[in-house]
PDB file of N, CA and C in Angstrom:
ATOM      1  N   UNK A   1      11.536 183.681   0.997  1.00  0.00           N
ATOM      2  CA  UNK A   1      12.512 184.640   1.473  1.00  0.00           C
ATOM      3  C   UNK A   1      12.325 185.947   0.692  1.00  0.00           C
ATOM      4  N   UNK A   2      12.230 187.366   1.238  1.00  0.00           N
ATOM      5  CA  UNK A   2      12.288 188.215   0.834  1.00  0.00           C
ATOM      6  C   UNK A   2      13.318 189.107  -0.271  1.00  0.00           C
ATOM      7  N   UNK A   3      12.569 189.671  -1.557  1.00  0.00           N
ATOM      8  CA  UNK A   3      14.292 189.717  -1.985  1.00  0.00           C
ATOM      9  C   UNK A   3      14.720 191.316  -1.247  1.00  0.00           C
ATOM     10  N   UNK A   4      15.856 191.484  -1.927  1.00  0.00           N
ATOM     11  CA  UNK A   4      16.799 192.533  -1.403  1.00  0.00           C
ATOM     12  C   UNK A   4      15.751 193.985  -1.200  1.00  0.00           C
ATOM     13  N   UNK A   5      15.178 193.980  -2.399  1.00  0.00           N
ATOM     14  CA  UNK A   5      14.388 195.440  -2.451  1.00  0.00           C
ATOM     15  C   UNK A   5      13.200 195.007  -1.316  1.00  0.00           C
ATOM     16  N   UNK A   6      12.506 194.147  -1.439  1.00  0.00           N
ATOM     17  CA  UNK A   6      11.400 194.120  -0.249  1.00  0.00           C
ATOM     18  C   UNK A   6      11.774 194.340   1.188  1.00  0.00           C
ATOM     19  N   UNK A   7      13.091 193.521   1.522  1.00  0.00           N
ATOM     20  CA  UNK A   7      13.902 193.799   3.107  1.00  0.00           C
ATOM     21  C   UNK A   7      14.288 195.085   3.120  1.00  0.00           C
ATOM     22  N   UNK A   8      15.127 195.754   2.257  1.00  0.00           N
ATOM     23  CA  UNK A   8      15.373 197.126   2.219  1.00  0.00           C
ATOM     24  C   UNK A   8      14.039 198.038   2.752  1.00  0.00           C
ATOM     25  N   UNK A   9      12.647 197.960   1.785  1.00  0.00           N
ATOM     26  CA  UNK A   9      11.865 198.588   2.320  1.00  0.00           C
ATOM     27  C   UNK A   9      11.148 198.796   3.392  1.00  0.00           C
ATOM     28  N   UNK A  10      11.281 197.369   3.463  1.00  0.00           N
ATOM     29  CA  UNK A  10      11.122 197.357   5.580  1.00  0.00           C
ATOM     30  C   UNK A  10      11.613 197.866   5.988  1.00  0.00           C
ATOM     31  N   UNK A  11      12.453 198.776   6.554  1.00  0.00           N
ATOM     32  CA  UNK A  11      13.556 199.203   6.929  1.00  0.00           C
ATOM     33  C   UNK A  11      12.976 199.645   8.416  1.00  0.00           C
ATOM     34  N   UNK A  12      11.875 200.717   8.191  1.00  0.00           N
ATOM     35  CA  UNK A  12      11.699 200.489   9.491  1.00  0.00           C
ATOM     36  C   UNK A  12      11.226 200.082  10.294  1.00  0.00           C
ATOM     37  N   UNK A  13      10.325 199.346   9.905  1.00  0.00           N
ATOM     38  CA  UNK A  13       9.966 197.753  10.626  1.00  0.00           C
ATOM     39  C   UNK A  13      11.022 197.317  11.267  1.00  0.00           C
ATOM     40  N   UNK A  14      12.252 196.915  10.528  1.00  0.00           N
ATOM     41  CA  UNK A  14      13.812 196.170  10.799  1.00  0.00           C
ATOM     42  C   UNK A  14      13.778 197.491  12.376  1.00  0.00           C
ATOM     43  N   UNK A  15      14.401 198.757  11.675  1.00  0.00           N
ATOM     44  CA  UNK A  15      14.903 199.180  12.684  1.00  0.00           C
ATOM     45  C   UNK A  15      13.913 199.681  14.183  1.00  0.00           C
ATOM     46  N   UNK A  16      12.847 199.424  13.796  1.00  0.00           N
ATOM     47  CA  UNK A  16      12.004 199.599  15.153  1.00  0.00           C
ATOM     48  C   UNK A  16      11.979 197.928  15.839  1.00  0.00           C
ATOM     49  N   UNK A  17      12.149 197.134  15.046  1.00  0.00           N
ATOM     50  CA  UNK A  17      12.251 196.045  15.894  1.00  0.00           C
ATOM     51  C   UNK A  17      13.582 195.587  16.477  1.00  0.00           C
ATOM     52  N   UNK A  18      14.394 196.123  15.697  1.00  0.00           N
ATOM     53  CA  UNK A  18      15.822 195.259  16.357  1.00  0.00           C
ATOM     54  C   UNK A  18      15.831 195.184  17.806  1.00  0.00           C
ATOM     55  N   UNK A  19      16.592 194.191  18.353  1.00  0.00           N
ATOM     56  CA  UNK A  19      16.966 193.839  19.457  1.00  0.00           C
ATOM     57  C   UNK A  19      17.648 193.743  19.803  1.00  0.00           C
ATOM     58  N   UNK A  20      18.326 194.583  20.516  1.00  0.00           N
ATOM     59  CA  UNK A  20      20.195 195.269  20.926  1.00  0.00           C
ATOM     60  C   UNK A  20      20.503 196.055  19.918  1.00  0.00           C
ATOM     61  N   UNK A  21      21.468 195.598  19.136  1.00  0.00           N
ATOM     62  CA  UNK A  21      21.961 196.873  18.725  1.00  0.00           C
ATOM     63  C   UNK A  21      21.066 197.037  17.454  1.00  0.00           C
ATOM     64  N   UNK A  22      20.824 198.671  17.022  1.00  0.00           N
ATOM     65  CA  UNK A  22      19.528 198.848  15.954  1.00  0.00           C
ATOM     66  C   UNK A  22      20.389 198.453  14.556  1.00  0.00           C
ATOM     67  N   UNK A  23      19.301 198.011  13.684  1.00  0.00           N
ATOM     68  CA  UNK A  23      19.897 197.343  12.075  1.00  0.00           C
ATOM     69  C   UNK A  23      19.084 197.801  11.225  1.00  0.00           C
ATOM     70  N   UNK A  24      19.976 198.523  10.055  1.00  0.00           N
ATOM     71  CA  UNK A  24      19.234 198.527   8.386  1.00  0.00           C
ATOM     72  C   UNK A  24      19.751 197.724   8.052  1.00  0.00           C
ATOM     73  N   UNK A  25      18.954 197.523   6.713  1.00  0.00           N
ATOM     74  CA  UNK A  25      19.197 196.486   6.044  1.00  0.00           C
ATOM     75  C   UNK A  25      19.418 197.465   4.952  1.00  0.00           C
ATOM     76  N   UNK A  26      21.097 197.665   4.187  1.00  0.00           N
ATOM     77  CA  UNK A  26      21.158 198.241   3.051  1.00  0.00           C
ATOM     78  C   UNK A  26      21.676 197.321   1.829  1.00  0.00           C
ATOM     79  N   UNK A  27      21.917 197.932   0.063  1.00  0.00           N
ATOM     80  CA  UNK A  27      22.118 196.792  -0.688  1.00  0.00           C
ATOM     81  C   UNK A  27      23.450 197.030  -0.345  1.00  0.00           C
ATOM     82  N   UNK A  28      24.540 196.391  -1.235  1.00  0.00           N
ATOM     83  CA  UNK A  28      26.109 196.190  -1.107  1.00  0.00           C
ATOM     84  C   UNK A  28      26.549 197.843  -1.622  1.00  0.00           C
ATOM     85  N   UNK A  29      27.515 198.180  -1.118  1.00  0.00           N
ATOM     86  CA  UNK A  29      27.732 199.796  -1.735  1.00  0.00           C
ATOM     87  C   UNK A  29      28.750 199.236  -3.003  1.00  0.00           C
ATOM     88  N   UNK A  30      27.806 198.847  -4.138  1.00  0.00           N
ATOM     89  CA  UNK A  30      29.436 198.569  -5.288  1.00  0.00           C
ATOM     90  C   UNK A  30      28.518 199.577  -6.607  1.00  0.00           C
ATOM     91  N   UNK A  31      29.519 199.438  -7.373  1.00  0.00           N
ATOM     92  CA  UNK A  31      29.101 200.302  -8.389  1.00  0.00           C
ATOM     93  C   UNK A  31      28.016 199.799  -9.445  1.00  0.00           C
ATOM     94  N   UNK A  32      28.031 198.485  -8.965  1.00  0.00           N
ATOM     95  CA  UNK A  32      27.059 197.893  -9.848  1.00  0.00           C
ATOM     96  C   UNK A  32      25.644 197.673  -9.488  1.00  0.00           C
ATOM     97  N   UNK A  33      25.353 198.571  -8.533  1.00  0.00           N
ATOM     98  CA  UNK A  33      23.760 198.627  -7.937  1.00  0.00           C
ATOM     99  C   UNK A  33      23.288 200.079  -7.974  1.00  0.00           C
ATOM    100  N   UNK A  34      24.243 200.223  -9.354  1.00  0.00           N
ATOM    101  CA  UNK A  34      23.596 201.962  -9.818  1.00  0.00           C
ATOM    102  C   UNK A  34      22.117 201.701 -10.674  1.00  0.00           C
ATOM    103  N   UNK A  35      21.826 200.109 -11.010  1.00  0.00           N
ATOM    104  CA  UNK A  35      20.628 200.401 -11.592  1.00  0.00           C
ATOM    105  C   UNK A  35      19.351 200.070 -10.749  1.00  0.00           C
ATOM    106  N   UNK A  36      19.555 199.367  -9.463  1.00  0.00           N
ATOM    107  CA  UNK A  36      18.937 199.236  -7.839  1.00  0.00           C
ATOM    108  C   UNK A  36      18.701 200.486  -7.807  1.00  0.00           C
ATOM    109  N   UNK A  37      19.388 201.327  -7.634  1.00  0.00           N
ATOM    110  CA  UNK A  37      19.412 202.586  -6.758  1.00  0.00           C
ATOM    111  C   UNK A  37      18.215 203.505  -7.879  1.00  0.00           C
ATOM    112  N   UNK A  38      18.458 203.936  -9.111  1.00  0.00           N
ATOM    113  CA  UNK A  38      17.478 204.489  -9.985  1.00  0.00           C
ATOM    114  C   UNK A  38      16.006 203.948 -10.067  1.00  0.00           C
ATOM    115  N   UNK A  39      16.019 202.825 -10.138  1.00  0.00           N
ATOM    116  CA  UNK A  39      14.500 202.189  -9.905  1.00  0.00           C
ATOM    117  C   UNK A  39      13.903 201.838  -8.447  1.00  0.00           C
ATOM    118  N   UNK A  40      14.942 202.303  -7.155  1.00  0.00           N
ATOM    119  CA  UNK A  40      13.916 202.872  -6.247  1.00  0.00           C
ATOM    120  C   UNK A  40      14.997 203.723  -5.082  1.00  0.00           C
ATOM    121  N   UNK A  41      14.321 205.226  -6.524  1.00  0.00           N
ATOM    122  CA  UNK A  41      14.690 206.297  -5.526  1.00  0.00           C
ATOM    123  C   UNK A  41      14.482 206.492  -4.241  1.00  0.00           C
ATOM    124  N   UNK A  42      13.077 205.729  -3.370  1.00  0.00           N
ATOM    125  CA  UNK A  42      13.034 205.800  -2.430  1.00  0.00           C
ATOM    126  C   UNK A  42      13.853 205.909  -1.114  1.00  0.00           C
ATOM    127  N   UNK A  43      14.848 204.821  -2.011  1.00  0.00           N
ATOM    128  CA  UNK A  43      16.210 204.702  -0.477  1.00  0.00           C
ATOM    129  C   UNK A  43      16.975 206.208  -0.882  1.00  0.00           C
ATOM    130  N   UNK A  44      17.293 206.713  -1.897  1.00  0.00           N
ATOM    131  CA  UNK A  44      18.129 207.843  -1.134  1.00  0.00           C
ATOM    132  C   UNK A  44      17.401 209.368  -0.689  1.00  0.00           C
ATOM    133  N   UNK A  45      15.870 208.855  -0.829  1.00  0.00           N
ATOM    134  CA  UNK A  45      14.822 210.274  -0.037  1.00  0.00           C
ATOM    135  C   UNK A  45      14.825 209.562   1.236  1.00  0.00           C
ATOM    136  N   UNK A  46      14.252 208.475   1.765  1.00  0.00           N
ATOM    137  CA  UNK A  46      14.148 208.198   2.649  1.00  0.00           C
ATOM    138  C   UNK A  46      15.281 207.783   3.605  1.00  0.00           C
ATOM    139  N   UNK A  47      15.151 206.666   3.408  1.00  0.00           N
ATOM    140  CA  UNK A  47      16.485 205.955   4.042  1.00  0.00           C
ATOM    141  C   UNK A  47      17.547 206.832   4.310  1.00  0.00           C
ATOM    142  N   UNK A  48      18.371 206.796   3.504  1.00  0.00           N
ATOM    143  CA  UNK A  48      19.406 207.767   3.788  1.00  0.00           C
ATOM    144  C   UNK A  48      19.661 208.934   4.439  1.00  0.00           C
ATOM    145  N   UNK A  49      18.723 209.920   4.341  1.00  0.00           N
ATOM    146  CA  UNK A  49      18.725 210.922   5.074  1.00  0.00           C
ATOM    147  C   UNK A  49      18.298 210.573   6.499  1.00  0.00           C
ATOM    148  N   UNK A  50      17.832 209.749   6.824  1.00  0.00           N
ATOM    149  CA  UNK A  50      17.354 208.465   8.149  1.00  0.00           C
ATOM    150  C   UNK A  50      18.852 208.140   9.002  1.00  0.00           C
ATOM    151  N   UNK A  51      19.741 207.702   8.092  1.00  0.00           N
ATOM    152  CA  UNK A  51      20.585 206.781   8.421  1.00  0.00           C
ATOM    153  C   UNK A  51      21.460 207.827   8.733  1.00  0.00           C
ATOM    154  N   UNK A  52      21.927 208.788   7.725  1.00  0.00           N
ATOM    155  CA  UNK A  52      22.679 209.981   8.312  1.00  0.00           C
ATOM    156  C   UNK A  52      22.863 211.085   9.574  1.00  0.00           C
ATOM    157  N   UNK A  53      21.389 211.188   9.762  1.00  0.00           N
ATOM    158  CA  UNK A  53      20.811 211.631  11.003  1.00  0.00           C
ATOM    159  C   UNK A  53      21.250 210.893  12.069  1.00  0.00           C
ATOM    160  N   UNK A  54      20.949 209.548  12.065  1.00  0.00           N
ATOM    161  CA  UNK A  54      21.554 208.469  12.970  1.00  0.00           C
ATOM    162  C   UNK A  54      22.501 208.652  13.424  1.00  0.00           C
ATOM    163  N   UNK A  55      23.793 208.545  12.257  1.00  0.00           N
ATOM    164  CA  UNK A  55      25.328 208.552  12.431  1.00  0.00           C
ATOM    165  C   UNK A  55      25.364 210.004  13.179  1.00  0.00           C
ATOM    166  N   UNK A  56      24.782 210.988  12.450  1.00  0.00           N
ATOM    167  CA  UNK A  56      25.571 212.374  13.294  1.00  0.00           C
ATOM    168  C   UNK A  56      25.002 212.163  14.635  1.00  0.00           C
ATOM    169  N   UNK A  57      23.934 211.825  15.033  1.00  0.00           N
ATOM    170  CA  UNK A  57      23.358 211.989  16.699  1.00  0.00           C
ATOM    171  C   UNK A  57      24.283 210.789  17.458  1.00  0.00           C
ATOM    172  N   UNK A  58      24.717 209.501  16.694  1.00  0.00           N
ATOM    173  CA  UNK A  58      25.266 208.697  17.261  1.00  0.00           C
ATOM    174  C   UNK A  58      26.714 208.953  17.719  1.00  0.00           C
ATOM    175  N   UNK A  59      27.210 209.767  16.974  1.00  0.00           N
ATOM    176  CA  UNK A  59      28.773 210.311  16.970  1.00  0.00           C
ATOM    177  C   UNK A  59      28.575 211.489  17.365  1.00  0.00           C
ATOM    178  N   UNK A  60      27.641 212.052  17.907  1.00  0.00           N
ATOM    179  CA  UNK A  60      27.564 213.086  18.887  1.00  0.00           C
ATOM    180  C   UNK A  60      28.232 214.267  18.409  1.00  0.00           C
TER     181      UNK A  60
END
């Protein structure tokens, strides 16, 4: 089984494959995955600005 950081980085694998409704896979939003988040900046260059884009085009 994949851990959290490897599924996360799939991300868009995940979201080009979903089937019905589209899915990320993000970690838990708690305060205690401030040291997740520093050792891979990646999710808030990538991802995030991804996911935000989403929400505003989705909410029109």
């Amino acid at each position: 089984r994949p851990s959290l950081t490897e599924t996360v980085m799939n991300w868009r694998a995940i979201w080009e494959n979903s089937v019905g409704p589209k899915v990320l896979p993000l970690p838990h939003p708690s305060w205690r995955n401030t040291g997740w988040l520093k050792q891979n900046p990646w999710f808030e260059m990538d991802l995030l600005p991804f996911l935000r884009s989403e929400i505003r085009y989705r909410l029109g």
